[in-house]
C-alpha atoms as a PDB file:
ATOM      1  CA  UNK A   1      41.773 -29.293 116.188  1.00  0.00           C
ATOM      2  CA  UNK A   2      39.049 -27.458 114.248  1.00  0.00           C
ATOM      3  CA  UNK A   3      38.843 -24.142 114.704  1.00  0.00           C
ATOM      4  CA  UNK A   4      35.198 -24.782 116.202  1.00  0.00           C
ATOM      5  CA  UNK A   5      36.850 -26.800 118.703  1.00  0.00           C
ATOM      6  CA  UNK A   6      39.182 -24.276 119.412  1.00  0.00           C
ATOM      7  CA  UNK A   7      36.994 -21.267 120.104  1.00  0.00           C
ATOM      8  CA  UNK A   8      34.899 -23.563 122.705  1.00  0.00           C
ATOM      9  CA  UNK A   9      38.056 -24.290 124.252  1.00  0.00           C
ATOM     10  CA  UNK A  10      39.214 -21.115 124.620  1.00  0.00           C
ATOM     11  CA  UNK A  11      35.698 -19.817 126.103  1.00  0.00           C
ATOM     12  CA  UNK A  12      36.563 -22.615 128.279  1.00  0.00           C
ATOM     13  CA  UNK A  13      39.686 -21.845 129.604  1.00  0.00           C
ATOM     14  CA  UNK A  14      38.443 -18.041 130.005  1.00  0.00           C
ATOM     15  CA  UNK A  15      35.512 -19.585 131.916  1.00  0.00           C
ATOM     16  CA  UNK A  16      37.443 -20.998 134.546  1.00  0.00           C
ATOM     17  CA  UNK A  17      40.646 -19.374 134.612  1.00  0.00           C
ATOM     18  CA  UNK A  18      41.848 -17.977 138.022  1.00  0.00           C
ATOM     19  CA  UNK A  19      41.173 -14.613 138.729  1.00  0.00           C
ATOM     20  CA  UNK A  20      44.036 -12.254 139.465  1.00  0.00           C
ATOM     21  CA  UNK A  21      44.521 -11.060 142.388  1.00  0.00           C
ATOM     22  CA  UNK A  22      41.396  -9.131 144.019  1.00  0.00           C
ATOM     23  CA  UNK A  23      39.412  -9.840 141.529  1.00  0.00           C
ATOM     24  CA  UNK A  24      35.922 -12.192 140.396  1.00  0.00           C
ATOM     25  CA  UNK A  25      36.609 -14.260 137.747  1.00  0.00           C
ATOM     26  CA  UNK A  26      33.411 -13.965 135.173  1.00  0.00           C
ATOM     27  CA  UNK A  27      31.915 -17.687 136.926  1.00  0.00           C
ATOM     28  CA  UNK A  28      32.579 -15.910 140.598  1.00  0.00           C
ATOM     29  CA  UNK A  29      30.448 -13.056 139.178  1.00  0.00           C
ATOM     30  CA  UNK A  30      27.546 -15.279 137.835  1.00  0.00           C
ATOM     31  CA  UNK A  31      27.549 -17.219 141.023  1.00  0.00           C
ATOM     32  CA  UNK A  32      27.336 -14.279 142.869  1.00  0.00           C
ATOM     33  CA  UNK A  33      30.179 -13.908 144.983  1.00  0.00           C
ATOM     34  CA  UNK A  34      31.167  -9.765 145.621  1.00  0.00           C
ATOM     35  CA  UNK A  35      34.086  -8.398 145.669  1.00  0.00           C
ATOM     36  CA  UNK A  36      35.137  -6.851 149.324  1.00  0.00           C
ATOM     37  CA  UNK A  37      38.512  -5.225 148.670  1.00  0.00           C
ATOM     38  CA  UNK A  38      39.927  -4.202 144.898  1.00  0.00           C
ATOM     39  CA  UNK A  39      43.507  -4.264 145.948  1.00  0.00           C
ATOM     40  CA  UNK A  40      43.849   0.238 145.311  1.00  0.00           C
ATOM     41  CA  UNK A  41      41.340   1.257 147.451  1.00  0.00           C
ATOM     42  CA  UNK A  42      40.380   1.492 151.025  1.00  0.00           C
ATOM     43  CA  UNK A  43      37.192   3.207 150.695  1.00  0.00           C
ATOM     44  CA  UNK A  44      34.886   0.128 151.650  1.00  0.00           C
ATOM     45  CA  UNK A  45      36.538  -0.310 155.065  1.00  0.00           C
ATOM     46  CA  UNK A  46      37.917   1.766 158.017  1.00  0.00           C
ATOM     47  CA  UNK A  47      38.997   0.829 161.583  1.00  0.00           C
ATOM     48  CA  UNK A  48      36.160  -0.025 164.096  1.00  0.00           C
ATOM     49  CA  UNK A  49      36.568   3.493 165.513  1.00  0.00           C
ATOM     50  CA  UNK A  50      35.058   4.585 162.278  1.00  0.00           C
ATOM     51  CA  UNK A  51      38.566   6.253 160.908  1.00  0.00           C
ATOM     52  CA  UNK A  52      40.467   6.090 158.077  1.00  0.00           C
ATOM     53  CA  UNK A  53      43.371   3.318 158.276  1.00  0.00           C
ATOM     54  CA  UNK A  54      46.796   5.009 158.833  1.00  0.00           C
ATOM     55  CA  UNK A  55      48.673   2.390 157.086  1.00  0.00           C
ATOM     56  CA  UNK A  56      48.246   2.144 153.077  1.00  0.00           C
ATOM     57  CA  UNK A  57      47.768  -0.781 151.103  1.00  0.00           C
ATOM     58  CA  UNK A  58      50.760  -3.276 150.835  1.00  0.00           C
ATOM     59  CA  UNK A  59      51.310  -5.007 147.905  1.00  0.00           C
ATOM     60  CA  UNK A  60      47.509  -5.257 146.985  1.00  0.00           C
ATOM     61  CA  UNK A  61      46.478  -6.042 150.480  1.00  0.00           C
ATOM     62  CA  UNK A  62      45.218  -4.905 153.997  1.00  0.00           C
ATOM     63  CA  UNK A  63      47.781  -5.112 156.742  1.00  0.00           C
ATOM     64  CA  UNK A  64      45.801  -4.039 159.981  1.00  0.00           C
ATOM     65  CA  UNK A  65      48.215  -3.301 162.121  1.00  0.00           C
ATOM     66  CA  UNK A  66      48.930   0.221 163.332  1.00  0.00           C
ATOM     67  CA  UNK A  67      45.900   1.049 161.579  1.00  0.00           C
ATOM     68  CA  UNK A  68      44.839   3.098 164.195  1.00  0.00           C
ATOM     69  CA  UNK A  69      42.030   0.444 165.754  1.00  0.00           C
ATOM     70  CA  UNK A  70      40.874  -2.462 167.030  1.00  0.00           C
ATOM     71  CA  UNK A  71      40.233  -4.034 163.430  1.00  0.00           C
ATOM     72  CA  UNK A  72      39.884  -2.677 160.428  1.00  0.00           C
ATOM     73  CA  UNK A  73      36.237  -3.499 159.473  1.00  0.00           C
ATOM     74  CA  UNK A  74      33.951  -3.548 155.919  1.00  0.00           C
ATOM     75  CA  UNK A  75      31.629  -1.056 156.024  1.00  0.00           C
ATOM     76  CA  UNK A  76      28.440  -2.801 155.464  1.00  0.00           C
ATOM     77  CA  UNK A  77      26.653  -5.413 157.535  1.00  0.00           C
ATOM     78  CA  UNK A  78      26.309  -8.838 156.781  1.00  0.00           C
ATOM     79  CA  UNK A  79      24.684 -12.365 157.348  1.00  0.00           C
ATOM     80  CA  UNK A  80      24.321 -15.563 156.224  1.00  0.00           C
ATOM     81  CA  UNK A  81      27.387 -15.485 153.855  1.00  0.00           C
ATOM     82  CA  UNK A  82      30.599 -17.596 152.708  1.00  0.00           C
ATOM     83  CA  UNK A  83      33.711 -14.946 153.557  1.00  0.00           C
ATOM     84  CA  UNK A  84      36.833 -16.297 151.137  1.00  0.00           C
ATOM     85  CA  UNK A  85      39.920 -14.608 151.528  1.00  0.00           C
ATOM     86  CA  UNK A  86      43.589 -15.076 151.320  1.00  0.00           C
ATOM     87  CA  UNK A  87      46.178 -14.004 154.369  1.00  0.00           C
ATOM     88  CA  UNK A  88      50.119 -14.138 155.128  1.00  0.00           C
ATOM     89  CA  UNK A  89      51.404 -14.148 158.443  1.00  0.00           C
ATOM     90  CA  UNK A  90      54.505 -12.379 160.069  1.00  0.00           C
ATOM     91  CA  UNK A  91      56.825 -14.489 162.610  1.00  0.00           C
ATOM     92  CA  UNK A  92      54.852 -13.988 165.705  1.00  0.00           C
ATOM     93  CA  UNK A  93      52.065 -13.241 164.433  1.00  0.00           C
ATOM     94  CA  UNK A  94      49.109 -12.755 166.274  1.00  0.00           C
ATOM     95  CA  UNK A  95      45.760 -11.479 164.259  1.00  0.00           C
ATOM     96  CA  UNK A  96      42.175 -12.871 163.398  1.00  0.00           C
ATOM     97  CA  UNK A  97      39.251 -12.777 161.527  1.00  0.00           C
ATOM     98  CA  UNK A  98      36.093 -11.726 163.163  1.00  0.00           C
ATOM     99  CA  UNK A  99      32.557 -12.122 162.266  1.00  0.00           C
ATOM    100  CA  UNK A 100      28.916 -10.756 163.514  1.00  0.00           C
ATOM    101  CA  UNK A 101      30.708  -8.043 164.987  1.00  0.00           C
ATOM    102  CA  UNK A 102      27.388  -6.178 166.541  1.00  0.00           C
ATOM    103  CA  UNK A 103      28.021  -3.412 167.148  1.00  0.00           C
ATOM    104  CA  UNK A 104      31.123  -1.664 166.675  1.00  0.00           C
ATOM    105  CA  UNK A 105      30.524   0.238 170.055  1.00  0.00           C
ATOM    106  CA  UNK A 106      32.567  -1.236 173.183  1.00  0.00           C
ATOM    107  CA  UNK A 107      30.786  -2.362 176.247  1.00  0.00           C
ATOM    108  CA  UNK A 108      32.405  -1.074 179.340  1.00  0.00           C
ATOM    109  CA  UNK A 109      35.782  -2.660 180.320  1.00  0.00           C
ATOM    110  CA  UNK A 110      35.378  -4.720 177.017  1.00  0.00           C
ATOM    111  CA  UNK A 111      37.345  -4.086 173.855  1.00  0.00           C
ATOM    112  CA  UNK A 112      35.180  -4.541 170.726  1.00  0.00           C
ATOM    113  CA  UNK A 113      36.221  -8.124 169.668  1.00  0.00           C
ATOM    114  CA  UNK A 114      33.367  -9.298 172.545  1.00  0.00           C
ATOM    115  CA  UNK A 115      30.864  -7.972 170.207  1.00  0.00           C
ATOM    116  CA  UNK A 116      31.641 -10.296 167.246  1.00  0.00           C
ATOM    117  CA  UNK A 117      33.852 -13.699 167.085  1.00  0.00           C
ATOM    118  CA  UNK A 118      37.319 -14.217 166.271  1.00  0.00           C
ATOM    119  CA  UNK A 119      38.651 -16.958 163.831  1.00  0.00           C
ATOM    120  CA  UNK A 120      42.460 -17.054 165.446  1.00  0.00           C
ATOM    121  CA  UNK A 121      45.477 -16.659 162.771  1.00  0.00           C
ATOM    122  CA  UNK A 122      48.250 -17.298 164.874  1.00  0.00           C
ATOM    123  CA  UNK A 123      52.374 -17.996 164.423  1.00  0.00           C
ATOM    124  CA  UNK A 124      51.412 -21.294 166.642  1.00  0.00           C
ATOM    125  CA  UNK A 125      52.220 -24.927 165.903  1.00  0.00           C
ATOM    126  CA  UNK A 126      49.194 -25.974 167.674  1.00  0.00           C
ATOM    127  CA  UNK A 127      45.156 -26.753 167.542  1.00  0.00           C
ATOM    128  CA  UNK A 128      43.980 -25.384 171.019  1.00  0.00           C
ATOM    129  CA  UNK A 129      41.588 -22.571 171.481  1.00  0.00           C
ATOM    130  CA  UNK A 130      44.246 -19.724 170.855  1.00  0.00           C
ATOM    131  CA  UNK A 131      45.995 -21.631 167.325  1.00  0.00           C
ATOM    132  CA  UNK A 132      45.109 -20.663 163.497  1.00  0.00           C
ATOM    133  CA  UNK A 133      41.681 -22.075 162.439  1.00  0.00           C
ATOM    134  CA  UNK A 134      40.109 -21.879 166.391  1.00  0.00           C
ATOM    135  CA  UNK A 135      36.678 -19.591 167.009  1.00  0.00           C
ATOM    136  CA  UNK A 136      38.939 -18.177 169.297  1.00  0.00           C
ATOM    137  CA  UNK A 137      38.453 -19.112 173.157  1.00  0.00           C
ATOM    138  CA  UNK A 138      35.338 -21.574 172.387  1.00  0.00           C
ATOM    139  CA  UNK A 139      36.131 -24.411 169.357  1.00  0.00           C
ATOM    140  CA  UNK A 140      39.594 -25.590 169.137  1.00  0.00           C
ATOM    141  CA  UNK A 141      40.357 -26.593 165.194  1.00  0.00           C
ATOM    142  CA  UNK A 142      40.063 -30.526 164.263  1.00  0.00           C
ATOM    143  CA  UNK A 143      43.794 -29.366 163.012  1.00  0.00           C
ATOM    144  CA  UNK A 144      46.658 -27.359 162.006  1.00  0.00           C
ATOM    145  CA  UNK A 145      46.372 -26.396 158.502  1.00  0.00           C
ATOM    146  CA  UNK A 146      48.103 -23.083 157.982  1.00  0.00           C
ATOM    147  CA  UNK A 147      51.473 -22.784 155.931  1.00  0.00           C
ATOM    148  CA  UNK A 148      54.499 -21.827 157.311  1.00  0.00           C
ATOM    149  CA  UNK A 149      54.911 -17.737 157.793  1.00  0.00           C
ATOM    150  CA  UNK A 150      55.597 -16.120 154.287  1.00  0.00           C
ATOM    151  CA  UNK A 151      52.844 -18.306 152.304  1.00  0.00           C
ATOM    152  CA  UNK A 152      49.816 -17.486 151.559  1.00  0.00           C
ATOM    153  CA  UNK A 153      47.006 -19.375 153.095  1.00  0.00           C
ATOM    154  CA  UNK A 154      42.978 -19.453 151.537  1.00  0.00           C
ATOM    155  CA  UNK A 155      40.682 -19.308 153.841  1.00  0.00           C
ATOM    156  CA  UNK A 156      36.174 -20.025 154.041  1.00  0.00           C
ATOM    157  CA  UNK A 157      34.411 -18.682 156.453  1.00  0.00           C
ATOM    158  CA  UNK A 158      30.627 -19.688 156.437  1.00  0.00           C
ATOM    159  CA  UNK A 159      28.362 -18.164 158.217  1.00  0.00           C
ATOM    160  CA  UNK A 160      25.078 -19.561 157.290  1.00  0.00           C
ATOM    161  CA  UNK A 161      21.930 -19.119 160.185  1.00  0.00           C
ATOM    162  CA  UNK A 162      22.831 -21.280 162.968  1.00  0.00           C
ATOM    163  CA  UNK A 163      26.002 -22.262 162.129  1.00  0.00           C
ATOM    164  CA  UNK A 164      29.744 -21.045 161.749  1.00  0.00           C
ATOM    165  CA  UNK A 165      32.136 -23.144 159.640  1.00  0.00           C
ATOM    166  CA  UNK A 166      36.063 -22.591 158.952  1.00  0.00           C
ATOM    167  CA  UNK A 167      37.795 -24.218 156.306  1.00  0.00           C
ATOM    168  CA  UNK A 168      41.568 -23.942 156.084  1.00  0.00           C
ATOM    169  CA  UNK A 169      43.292 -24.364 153.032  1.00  0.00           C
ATOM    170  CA  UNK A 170      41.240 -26.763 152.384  1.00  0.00           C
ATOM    171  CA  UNK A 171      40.934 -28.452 155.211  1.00  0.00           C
ATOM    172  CA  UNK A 172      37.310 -28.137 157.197  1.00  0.00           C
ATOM    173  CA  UNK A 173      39.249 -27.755 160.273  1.00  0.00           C
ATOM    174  CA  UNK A 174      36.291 -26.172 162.783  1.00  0.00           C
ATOM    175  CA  UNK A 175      32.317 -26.027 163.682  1.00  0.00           C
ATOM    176  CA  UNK A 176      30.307 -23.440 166.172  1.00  0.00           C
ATOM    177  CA  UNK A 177      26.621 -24.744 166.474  1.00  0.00           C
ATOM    178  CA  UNK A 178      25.503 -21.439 167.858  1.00  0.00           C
ATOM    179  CA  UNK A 179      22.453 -22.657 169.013  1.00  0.00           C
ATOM    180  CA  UNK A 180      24.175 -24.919 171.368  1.00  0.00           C
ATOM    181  CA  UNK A 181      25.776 -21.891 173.493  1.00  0.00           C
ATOM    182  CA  UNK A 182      23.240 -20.905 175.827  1.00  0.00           C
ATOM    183  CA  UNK A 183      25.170 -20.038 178.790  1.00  0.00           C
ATOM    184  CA  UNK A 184      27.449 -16.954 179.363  1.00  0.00           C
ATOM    185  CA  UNK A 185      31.331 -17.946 180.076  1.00  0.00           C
ATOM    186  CA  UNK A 186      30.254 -22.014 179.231  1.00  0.00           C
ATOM    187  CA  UNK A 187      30.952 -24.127 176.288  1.00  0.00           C
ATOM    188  CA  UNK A 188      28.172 -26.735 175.339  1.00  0.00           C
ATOM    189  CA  UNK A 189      29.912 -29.240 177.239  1.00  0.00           C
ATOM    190  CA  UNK A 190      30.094 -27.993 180.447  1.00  0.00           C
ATOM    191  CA  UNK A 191      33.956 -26.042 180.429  1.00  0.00           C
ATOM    192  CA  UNK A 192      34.550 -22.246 181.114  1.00  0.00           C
ATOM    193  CA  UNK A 193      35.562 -20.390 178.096  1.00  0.00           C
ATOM    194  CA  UNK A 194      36.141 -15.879 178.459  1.00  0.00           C
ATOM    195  CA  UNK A 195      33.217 -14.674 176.770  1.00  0.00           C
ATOM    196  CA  UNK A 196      30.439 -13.313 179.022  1.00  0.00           C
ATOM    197  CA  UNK A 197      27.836 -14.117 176.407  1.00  0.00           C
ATOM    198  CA  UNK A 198      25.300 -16.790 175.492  1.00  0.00           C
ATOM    199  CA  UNK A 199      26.300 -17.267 171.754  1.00  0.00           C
ATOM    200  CA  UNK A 200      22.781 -18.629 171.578  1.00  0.00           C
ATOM    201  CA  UNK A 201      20.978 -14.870 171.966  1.00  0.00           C
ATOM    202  CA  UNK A 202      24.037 -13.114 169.744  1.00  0.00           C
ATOM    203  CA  UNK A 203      23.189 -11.512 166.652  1.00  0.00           C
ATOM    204  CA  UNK A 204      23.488 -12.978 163.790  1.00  0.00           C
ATOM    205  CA  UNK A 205      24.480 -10.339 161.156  1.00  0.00           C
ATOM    206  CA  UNK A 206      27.551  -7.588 161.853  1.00  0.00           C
ATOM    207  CA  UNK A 207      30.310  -6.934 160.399  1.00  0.00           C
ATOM    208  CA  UNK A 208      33.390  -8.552 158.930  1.00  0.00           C
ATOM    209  CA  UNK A 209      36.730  -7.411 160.567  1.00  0.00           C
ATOM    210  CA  UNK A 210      40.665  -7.999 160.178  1.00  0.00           C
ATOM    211  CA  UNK A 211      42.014  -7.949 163.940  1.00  0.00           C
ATOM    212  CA  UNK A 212      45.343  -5.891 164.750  1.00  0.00           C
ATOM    213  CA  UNK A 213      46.812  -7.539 167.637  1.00  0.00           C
ATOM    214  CA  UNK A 214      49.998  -6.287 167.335  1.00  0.00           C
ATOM    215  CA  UNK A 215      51.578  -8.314 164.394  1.00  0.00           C
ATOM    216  CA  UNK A 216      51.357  -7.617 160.438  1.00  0.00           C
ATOM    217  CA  UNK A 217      49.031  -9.722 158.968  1.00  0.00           C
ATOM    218  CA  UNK A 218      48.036  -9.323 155.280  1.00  0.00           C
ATOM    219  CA  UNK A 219      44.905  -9.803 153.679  1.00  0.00           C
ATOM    220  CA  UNK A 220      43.786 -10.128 149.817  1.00  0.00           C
ATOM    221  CA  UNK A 221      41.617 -11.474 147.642  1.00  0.00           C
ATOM    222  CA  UNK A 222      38.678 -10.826 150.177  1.00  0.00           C
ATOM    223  CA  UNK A 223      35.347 -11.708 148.182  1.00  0.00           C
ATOM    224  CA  UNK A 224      31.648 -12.323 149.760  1.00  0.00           C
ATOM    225  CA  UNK A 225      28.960 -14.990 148.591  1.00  0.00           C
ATOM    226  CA  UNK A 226      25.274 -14.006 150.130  1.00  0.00           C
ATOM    227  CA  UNK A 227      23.482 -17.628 151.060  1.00  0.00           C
ATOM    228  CA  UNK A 228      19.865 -17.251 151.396  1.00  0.00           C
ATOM    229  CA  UNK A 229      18.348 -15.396 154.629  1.00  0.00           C
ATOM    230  CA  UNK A 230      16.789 -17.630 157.546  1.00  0.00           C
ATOM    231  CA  UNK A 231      12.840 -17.421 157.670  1.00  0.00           C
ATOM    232  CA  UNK A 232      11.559 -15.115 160.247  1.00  0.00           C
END
């Protein structure tokens, strides 16, 4: 090969090469995904009681349980994004991802999770409305997709205007039309679900937040991509 050749390959490779762990690789970067958690530091997030988390990083991740709250929540607000991340479930695990979390504030009798919605990560075989993949309560997942407990699963959330969309390793395993919801405690076609809200009127910005439900749950590699704002 001459060397030409072989200094456009290499630039190449470097292009696209994998980034290690919680970090952008330099295409990530120009496409203008951000970086949400840098594997040392905790600084960007905090439980949704506004505290510190009591437990440390493991092994270059977030593990939210017995972090002292609900979730354990970024710091800034977003909307209209694509949330990547990886996780790695416990046996009997039961944890989630939530999104438009507005606001982090309880309303009586209600723990904070009503204010947002919950993409389920459960140690379940299934694809109901409580399994891995579900908006939790209202869309069951097409499938299961998830890898046994101890592996590492990659996750998409997209959150773009109207819509929420979860793909699972790959797999586009569920859809939330949020425009559809426009009854409290109903889904679109007619059955009861918990939520005493009309997804229809929620907001459509919060923030992003790793559920403690009781089970370790560990989270890396958690990187944001901005898509473009809806039109007033």
């Amino acid at each position: 090969m001459k060397p030409a050749s072989i200094c456009l390959a290499l630039l190449l490779t470097a292009t696209h090469a994998p980034a290690a762990d919680n970090e952008l690789t330099a295409k990530e970067k120009a496409d203008g995904w951000v970086l949400l958690f840098d594997g040392k530091s905790l600084d960007d997030w905090m439980t949704s009681g506004g505290k510190p988390s009591k437990t440390p990083i493991e092994h270059g991740s977030i593990n939210p349980h017995k972090s002292g709250g609900y979730m354990m929540v970024h710091k800034k607000q977003w909307s209209n994004y694509v949330l990547s991340l990886d996780y790695k479930i416990s046996k009997g695990c039961n944890s989630g991802i939530f999104v438009h979390t507005y606001s982090l504030k309880p309303r009586p009798g209600k723990d904070v999770g009503f204010n947002g919605l919950e993409i389920a990560i459960d140690d379940t075989p299934g694809a109901g409305f409580h399994d891995t993949g579900a908006i939790y309560d209202l869309v069951k997942p097409a499938k299961q997709a998830q890898k046994p407990v101890g592996e590492w699963n990659h996750i998409e959330i997209t959150c773009d205007k109207t819509s929420i969309a979860v793909t699972l390793n790959g797999e586009k395993v569920t859809r939330m039309k949020l425009d559809e919801w426009k009854k409290a405690n109903e889904r679109p076609d007619g059955t009861a679900h918990k939520f005493d809200i009309a997804y229809k009127d929620h907001p459509r910005k919060g923030f992003i937040g790793l559920q403690d439900h009781g089970s370790p749950c560990w989270f890396k590699n958690i990187k944001i991509k901005p898509l473009a704002k809806a039109k007033p």
